[in-house]
C-alpha atoms as a PDB file:
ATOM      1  CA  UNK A   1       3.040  -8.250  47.543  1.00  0.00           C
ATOM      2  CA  UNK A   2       1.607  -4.625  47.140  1.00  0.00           C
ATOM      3  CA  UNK A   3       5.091  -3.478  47.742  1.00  0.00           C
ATOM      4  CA  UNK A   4       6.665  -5.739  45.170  1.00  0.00           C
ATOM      5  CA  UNK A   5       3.879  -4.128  42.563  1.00  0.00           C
ATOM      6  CA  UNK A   6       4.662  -0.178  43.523  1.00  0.00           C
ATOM      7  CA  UNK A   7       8.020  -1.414  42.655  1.00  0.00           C
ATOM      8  CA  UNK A   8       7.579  -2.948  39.749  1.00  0.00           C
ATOM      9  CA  UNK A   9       5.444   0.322  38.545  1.00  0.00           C
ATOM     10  CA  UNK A  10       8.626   2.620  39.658  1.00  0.00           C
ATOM     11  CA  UNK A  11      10.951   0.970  37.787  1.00  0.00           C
ATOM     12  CA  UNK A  12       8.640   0.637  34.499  1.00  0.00           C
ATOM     13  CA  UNK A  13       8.463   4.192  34.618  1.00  0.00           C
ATOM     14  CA  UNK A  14      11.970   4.974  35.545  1.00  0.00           C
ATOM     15  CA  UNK A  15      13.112   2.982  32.535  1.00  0.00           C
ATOM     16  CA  UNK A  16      10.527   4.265  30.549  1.00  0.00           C
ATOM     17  CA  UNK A  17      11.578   8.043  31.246  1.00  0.00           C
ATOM     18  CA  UNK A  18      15.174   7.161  30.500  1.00  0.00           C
ATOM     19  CA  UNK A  19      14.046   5.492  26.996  1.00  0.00           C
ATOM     20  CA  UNK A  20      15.257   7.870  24.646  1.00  0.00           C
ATOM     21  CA  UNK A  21      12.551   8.054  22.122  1.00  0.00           C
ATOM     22  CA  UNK A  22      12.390   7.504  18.243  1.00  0.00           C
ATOM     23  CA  UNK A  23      13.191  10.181  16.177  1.00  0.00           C
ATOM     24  CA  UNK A  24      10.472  11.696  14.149  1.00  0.00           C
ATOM     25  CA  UNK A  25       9.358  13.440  11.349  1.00  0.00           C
ATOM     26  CA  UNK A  26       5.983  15.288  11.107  1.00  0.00           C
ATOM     27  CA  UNK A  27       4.867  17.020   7.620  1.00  0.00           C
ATOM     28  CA  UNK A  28       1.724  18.944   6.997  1.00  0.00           C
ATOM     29  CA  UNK A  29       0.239  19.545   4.113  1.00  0.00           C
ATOM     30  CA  UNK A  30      -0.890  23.205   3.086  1.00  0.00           C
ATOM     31  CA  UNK A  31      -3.745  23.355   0.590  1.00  0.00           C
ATOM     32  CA  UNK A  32      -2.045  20.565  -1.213  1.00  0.00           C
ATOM     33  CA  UNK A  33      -5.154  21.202  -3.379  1.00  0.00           C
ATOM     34  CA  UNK A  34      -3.495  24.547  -4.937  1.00  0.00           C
ATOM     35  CA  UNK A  35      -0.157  23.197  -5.603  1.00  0.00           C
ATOM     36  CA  UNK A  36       1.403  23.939  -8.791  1.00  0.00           C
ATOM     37  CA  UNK A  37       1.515  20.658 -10.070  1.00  0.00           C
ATOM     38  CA  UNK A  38       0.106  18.065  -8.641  1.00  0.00           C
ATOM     39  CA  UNK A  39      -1.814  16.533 -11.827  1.00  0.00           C
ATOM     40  CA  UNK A  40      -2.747  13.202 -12.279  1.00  0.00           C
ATOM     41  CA  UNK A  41      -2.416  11.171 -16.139  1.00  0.00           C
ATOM     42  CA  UNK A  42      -5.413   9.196 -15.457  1.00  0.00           C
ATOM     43  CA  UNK A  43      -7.796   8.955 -13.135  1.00  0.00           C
ATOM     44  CA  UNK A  44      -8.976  11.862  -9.872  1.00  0.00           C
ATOM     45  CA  UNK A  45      -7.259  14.628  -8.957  1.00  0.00           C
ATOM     46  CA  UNK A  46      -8.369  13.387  -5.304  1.00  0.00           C
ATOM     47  CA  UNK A  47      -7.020  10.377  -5.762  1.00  0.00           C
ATOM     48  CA  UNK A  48      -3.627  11.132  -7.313  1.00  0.00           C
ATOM     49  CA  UNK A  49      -3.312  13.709  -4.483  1.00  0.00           C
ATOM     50  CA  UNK A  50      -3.749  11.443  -1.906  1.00  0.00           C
ATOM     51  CA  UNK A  51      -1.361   8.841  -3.895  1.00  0.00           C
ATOM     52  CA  UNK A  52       1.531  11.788  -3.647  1.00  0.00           C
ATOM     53  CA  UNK A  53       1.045  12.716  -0.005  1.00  0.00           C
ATOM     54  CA  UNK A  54       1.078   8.819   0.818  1.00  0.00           C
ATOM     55  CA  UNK A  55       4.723   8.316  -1.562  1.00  0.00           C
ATOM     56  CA  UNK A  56       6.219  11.741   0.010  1.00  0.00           C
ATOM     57  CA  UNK A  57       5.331  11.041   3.580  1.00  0.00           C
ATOM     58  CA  UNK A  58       7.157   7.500   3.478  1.00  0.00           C
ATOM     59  CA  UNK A  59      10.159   9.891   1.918  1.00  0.00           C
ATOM     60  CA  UNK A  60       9.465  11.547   4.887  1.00  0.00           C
ATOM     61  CA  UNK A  61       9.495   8.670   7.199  1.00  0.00           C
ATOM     62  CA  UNK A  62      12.533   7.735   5.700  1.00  0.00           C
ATOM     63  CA  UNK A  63      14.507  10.514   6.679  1.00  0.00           C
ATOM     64  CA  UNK A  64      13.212  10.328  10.224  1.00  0.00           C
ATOM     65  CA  UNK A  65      15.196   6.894  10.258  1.00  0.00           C
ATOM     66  CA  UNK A  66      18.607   9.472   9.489  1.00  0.00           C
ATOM     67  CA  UNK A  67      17.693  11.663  12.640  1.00  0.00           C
ATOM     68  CA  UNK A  68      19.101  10.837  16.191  1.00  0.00           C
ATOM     69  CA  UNK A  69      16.939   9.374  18.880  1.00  0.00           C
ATOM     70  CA  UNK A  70      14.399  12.426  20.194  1.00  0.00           C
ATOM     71  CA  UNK A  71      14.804  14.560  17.269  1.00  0.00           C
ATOM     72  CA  UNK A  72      12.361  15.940  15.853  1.00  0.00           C
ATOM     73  CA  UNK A  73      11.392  17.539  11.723  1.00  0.00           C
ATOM     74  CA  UNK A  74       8.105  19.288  11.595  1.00  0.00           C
ATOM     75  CA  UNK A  75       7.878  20.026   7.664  1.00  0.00           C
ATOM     76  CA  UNK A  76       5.203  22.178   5.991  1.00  0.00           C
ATOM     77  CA  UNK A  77       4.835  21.310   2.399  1.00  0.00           C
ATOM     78  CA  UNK A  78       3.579  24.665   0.530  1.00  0.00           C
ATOM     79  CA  UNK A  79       4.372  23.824  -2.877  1.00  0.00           C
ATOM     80  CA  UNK A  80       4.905  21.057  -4.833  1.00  0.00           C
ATOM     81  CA  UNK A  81       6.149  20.717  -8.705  1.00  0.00           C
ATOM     82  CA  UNK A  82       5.959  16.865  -9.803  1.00  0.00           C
ATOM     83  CA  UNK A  83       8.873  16.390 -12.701  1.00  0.00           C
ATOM     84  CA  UNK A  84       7.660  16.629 -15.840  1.00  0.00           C
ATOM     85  CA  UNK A  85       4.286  17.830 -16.975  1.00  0.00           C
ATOM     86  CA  UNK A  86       1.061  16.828 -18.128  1.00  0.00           C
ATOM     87  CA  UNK A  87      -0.381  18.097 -21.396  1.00  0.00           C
ATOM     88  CA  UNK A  88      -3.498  16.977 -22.851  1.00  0.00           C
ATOM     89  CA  UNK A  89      -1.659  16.806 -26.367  1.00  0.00           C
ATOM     90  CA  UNK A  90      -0.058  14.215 -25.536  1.00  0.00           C
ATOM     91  CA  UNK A  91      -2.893  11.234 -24.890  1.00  0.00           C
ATOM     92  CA  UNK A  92      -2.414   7.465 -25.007  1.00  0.00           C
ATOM     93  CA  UNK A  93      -6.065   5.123 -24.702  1.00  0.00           C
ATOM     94  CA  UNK A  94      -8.161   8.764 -23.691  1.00  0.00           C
ATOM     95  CA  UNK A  95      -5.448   9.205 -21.034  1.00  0.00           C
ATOM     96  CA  UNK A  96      -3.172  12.056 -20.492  1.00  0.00           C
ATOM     97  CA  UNK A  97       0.296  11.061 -19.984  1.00  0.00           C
ATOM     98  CA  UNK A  98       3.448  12.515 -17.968  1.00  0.00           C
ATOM     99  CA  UNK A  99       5.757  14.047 -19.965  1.00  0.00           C
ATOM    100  CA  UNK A 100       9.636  13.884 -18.384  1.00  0.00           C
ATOM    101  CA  UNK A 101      12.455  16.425 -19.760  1.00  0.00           C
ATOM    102  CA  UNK A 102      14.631  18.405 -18.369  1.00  0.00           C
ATOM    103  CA  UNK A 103      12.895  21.708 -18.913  1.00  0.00           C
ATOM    104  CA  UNK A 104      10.032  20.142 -16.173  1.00  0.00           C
ATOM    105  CA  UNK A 105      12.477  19.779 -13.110  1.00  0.00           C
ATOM    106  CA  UNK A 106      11.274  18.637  -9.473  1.00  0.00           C
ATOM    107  CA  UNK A 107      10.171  21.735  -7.294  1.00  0.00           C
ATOM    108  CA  UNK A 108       8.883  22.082  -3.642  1.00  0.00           C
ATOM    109  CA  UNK A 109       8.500  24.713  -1.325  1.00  0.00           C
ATOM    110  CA  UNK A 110       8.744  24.819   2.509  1.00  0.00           C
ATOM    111  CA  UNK A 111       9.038  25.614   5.954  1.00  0.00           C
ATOM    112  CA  UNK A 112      10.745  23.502   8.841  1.00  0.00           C
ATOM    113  CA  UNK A 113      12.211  23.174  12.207  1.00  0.00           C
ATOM    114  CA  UNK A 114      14.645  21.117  13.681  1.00  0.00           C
ATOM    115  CA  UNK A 115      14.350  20.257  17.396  1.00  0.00           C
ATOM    116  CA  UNK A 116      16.961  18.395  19.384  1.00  0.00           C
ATOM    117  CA  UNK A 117      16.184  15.207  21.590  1.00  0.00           C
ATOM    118  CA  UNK A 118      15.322  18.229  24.285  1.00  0.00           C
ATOM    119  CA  UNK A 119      13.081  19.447  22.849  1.00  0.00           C
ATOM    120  CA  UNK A 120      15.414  23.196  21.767  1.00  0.00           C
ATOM    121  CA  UNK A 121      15.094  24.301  18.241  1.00  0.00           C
ATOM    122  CA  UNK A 122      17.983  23.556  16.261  1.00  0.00           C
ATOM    123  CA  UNK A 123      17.658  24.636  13.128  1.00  0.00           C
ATOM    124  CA  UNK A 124      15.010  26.017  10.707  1.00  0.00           C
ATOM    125  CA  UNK A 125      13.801  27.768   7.563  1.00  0.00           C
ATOM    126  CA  UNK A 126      10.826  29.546   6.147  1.00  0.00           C
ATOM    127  CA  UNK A 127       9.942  29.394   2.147  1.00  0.00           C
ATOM    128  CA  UNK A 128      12.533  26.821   1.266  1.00  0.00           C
ATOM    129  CA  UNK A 129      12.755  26.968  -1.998  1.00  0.00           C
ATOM    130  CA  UNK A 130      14.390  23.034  -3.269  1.00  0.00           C
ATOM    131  CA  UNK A 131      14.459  22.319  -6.966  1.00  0.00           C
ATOM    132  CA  UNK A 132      16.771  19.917  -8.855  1.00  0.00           C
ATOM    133  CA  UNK A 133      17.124  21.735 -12.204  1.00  0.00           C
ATOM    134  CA  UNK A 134      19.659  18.651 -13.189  1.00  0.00           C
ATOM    135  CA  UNK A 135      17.231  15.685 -11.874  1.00  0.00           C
ATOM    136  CA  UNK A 136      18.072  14.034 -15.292  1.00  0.00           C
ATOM    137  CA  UNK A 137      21.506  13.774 -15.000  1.00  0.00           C
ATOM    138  CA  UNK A 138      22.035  13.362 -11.170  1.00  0.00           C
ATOM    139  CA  UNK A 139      19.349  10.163 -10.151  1.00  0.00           C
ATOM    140  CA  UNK A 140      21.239   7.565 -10.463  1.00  0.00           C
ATOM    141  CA  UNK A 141      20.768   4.645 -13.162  1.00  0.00           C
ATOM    142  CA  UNK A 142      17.426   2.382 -11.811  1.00  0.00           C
ATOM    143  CA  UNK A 143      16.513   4.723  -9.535  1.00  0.00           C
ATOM    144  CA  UNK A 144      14.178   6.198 -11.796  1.00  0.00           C
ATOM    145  CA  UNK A 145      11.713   3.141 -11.691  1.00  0.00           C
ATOM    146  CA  UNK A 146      11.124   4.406  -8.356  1.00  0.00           C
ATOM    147  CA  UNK A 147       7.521   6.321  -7.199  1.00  0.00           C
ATOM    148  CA  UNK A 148       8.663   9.826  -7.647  1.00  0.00           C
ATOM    149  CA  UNK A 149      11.936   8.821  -8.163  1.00  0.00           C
ATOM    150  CA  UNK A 150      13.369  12.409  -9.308  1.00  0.00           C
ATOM    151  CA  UNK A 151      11.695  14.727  -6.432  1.00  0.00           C
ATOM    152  CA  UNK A 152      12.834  11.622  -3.327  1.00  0.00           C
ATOM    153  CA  UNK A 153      16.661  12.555  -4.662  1.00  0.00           C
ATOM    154  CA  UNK A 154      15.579  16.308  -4.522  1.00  0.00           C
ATOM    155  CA  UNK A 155      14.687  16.078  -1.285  1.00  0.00           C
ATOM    156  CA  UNK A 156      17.274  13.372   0.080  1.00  0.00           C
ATOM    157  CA  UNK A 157      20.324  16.249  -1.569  1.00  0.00           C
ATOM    158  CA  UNK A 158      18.127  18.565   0.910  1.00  0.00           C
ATOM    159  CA  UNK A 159      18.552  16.924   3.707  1.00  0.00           C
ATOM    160  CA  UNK A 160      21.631  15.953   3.824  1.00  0.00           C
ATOM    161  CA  UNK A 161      23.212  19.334   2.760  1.00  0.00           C
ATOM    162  CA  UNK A 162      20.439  21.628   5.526  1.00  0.00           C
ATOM    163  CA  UNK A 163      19.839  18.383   8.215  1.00  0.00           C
ATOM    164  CA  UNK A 164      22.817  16.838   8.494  1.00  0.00           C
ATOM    165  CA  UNK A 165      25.023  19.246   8.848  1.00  0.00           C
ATOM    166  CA  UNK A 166      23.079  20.162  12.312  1.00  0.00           C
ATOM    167  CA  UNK A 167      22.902  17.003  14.099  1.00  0.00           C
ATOM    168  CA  UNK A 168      25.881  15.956  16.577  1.00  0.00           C
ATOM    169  CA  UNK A 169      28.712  14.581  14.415  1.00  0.00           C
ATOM    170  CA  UNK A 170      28.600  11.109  16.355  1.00  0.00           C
ATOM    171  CA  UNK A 171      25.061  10.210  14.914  1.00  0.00           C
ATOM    172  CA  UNK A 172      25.672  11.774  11.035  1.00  0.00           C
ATOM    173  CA  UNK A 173      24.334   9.121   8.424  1.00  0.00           C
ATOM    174  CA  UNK A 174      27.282   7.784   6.421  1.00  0.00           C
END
């Protein structure tokens, strides 16, 4: 019987070691508080904060889904640059209201690294600089209902044209 257990436990761990595991994607958040615009319409700038971290790090999550088993993103946000902007002359029931145009385009800054199911560095960057000057004219049609609709198709034109490119050709999203 004890025998039949220790080999039970081998082959649990055997098969777990051979497992690949789930791709990944980490992000971190640097002074999120001093971003350039990270203003809220209504309500605390606490709040609304914590609302865009929650939105970007299932964009995030998202991408990890895109990534072949035991890779891995680590992503520093830096900067971040919501489309449009909020002025205080333009107020609706005592709130302040979001303002979308063209001249307010989608803006992020960061850093990253790319690490292959083994762990070795793959790719990476340092002060990314991603902005989507056309955001109006390139999100397509009822996409722009979407939570942060504009800066998710920033960052998904990102990824495909810095990520992609580096992962092995057999596991490329279509």
């Amino acid at each position: 019987m004890r025998k039949l257990a220790i080999l039970l436990a081998l082959f649990t761990l055997t098969a777990q070691a051979s497992t690949p595991t789930a791709a990944e994607v980490k992000v971190a958040w640097q002074h999120p508080e001093k971003y350039t615009d990270i203003r809220p319409s209504n309500g605390t700038k606490a709040a609304y904060q914590k609302q865009v971290i929650t939105a970007f790090d299932k964009i995030w999550a998202d991408f990890a889904t895109k990534l072949p088993a035991g890779y891995r993103l680590e992503v520093t946000i830096k900067d971040l640059d919501l489309a449009g902007d909020v002025n205080p002359m333009f107020r609706m029931d005592h709130n302040d209201i979001r303002v979308v145009k063209d001249i307010y385009f989608p803006r992020m800054n960061l850093d990253y690294v790319l690490f292959d199911e083994n762990k070795q560095q793959v790719a990476a960057g340092q002060d990314e600089k991603i902005k989507d000057m056309g955001f109006m004219m390139s999100t397509p049609s009822g996409y722009s209902r979407r939570e942060f609709a504009y800066e998710a198709e920033m960052l998904k034109k990102w990824f495909n044209r810095n990520i992609v490119p580096k992962l092995p050709a057999t596991s490329q999203p279509k």
